[in-house]
N, C-alpha and C. Protein backbone atom coordinates (compact mmCIF):
# COMPACT_ATOMS: atom_id res chain seq x y z
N UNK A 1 141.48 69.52 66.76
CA UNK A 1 140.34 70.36 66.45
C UNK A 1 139.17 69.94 67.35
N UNK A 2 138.89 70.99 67.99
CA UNK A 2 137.17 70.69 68.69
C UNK A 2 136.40 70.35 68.07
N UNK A 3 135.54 69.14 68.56
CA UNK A 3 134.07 69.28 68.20
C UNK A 3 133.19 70.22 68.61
N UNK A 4 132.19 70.31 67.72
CA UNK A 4 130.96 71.65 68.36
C UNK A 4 130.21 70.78 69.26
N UNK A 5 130.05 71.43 70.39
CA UNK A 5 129.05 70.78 71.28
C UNK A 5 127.23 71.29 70.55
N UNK A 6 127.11 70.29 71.02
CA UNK A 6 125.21 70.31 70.10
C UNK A 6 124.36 70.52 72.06
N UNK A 7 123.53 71.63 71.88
CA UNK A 7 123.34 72.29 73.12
C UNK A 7 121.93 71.03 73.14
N UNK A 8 121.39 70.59 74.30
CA UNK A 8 120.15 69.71 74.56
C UNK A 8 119.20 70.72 75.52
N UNK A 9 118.32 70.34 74.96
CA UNK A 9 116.88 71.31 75.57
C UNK A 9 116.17 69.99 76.05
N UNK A 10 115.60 70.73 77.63
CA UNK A 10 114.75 70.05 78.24
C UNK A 10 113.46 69.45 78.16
N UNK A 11 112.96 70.33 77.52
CA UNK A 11 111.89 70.71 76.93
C UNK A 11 111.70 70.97 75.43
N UNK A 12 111.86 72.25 75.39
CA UNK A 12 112.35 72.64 73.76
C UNK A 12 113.08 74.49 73.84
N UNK A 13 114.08 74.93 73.46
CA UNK A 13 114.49 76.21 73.58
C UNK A 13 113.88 76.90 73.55
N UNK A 14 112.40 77.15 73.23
CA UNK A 14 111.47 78.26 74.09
C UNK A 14 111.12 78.09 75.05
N UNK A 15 110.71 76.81 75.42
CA UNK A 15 110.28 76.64 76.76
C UNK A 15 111.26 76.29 77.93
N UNK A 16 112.33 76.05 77.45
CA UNK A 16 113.58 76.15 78.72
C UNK A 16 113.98 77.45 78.79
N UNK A 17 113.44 78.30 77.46
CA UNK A 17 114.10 79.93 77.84
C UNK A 17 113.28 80.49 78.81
N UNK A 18 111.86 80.18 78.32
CA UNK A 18 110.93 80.81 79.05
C UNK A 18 110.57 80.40 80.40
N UNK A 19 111.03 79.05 81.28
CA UNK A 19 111.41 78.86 82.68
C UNK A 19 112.75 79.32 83.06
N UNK A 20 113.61 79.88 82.41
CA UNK A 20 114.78 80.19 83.09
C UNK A 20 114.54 81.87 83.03
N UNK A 21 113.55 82.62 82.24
CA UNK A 21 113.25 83.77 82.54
C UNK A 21 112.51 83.91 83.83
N UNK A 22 111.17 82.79 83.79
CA UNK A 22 110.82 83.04 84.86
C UNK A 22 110.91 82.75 86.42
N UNK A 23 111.78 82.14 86.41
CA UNK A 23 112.57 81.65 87.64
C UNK A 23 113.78 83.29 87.46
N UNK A 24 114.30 83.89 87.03
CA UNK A 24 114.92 84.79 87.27
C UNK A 24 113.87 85.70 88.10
N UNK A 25 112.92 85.87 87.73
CA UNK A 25 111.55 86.78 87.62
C UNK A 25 111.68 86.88 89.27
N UNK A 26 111.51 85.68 89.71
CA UNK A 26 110.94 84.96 90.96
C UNK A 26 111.70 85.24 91.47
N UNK A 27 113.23 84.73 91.31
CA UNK A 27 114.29 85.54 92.44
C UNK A 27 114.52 86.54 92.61
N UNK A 28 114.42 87.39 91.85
CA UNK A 28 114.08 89.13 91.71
C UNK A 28 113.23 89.50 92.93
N UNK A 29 112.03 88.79 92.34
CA UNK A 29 110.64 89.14 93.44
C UNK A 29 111.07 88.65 94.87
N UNK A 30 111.72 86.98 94.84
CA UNK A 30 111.78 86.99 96.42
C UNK A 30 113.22 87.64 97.05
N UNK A 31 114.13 88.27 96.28
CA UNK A 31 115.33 88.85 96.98
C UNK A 31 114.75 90.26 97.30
N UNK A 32 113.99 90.65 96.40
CA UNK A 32 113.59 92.31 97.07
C UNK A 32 112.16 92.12 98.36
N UNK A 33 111.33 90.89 98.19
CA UNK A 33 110.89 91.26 99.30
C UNK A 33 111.65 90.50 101.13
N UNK A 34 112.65 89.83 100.63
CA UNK A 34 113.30 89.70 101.70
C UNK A 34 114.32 90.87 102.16
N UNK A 35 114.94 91.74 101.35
CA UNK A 35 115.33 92.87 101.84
C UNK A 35 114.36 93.80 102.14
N UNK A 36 113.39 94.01 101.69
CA UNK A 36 112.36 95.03 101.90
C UNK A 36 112.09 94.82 103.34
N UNK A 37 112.48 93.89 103.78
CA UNK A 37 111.13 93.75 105.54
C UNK A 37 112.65 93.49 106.28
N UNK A 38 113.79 93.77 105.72
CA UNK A 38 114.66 92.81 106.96
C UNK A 38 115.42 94.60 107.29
N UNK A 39 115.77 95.09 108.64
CA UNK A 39 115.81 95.86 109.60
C UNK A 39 117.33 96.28 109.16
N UNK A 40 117.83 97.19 109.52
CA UNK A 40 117.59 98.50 109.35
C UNK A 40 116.14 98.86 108.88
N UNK A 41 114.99 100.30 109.17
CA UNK A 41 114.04 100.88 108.39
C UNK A 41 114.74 102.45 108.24
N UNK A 42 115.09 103.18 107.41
CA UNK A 42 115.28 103.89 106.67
C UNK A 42 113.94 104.81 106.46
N UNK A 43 113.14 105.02 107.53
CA UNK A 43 111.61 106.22 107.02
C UNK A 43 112.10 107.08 106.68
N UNK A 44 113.15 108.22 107.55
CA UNK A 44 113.41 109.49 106.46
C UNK A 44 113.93 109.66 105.18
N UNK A 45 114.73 108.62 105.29
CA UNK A 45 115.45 108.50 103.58
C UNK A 45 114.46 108.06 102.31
N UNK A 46 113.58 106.98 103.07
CA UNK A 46 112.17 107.05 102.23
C UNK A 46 111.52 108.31 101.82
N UNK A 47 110.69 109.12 102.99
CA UNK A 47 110.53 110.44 102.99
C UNK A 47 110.99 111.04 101.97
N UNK A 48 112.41 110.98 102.17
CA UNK A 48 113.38 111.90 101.53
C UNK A 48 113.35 111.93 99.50
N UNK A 49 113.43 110.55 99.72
CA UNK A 49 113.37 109.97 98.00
C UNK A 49 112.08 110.44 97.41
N UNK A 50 110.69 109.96 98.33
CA UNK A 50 109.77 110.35 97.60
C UNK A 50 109.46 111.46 97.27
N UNK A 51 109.94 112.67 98.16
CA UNK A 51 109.71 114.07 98.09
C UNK A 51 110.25 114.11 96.61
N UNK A 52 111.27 114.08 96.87
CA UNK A 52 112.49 114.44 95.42
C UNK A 52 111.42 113.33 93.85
N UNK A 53 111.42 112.56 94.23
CA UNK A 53 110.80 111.96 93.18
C UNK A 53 109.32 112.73 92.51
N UNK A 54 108.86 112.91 93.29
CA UNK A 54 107.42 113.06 93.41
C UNK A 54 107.59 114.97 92.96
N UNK A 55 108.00 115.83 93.10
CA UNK A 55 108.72 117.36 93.28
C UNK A 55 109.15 117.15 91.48
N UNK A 56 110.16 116.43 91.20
CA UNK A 56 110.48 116.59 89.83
C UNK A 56 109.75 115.71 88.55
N UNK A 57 108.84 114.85 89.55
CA UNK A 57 107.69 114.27 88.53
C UNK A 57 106.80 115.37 87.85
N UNK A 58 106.44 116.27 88.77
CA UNK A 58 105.40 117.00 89.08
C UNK A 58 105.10 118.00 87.53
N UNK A 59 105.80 118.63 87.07
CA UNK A 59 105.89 119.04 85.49
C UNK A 59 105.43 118.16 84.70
N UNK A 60 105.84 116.97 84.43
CA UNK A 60 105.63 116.00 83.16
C UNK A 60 104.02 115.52 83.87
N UNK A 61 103.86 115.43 85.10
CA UNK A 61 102.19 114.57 85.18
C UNK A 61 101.41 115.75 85.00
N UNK A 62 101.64 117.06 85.33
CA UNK A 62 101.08 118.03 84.59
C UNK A 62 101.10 118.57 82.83
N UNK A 63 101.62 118.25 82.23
CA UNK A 63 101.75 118.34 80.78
C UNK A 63 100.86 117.48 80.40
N UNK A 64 101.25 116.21 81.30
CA UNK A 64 100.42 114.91 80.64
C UNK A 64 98.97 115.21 80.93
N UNK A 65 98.65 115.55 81.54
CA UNK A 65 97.20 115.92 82.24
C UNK A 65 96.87 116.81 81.50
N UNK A 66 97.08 117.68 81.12
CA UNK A 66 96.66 119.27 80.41
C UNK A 66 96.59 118.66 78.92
N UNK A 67 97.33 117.54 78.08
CA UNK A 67 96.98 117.26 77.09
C UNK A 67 96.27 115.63 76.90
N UNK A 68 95.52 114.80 78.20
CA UNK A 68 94.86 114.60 78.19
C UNK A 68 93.16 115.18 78.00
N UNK A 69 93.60 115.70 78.71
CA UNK A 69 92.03 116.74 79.31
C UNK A 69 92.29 117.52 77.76
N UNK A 70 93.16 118.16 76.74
CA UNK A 70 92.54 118.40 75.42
C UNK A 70 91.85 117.35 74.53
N UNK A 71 93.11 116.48 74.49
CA UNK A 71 92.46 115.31 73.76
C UNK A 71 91.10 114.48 74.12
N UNK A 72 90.63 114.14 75.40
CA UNK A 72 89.42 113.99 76.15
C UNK A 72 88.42 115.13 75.37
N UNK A 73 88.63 116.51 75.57
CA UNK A 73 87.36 117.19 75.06
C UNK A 73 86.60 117.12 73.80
N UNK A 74 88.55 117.08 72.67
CA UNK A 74 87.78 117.52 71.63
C UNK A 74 87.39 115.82 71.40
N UNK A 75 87.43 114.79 71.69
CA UNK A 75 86.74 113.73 71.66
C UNK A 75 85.33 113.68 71.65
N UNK A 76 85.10 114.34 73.13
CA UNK A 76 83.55 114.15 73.61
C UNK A 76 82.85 115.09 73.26
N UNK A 77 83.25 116.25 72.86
CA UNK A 77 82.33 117.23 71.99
C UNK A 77 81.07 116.95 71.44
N UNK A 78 81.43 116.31 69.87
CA UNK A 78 80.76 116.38 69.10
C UNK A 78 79.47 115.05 70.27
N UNK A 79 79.57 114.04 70.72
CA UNK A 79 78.74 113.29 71.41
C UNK A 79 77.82 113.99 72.19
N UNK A 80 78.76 114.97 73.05
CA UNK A 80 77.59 115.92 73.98
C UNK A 80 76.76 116.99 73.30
N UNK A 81 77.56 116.98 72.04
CA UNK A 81 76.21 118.12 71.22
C UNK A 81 75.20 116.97 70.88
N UNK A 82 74.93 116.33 70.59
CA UNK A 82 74.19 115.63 70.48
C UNK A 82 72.77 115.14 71.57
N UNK A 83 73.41 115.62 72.98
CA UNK A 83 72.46 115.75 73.53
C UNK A 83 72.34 117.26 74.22
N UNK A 84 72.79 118.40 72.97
CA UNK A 84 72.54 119.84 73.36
C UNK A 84 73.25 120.46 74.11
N UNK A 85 74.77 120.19 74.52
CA UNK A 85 75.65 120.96 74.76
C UNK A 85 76.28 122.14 73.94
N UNK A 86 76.51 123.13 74.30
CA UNK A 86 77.03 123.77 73.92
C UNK A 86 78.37 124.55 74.04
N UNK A 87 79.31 125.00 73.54
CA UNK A 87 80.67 125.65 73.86
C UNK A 87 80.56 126.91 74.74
């Protein structure tokens, strides 16, 4: 029969979780900016993505906008009557 292994913390299990998150963090950050700058450059396919991205964003940042700008008004209404605005 096995014994259970009893796990040892360096620190204490939040804080060895929370350096092994952020050391993931970090290799994340430095593997994408070492591919980001290393050759092949790809401009049209860039181009290409953002069009498409940016083209089917374009509905939802408009919705979002049109029910900002409601919620914004009927906010500031009643404040600007206050200094004599009117509808």
């Amino acid at each position: 029969m096995k014994k259970p292994v009893s796990k040892t913390y360096v620190l204490s299990k939040g804080l060895d979780q929370f350096f092994a998150d952020f050391y993931k963090a970090y290799a994340l950050t430095a593997r994408y900016f070492k591919e980001a700058f290393k050759p092949p450059f790809h401009f049209r396919e860039i181009i290409n993505q953002s069009f498409d991205i940016g083209l089917k964003s374009l509905s939802l940042i408009t919705v979002t906008g049109f029910i900002i700008g409601v919620v914004f008004t009927k906010q500031s209404r009643p404040s600007l009557e206050d200094f004599g605005a009117t509808s």
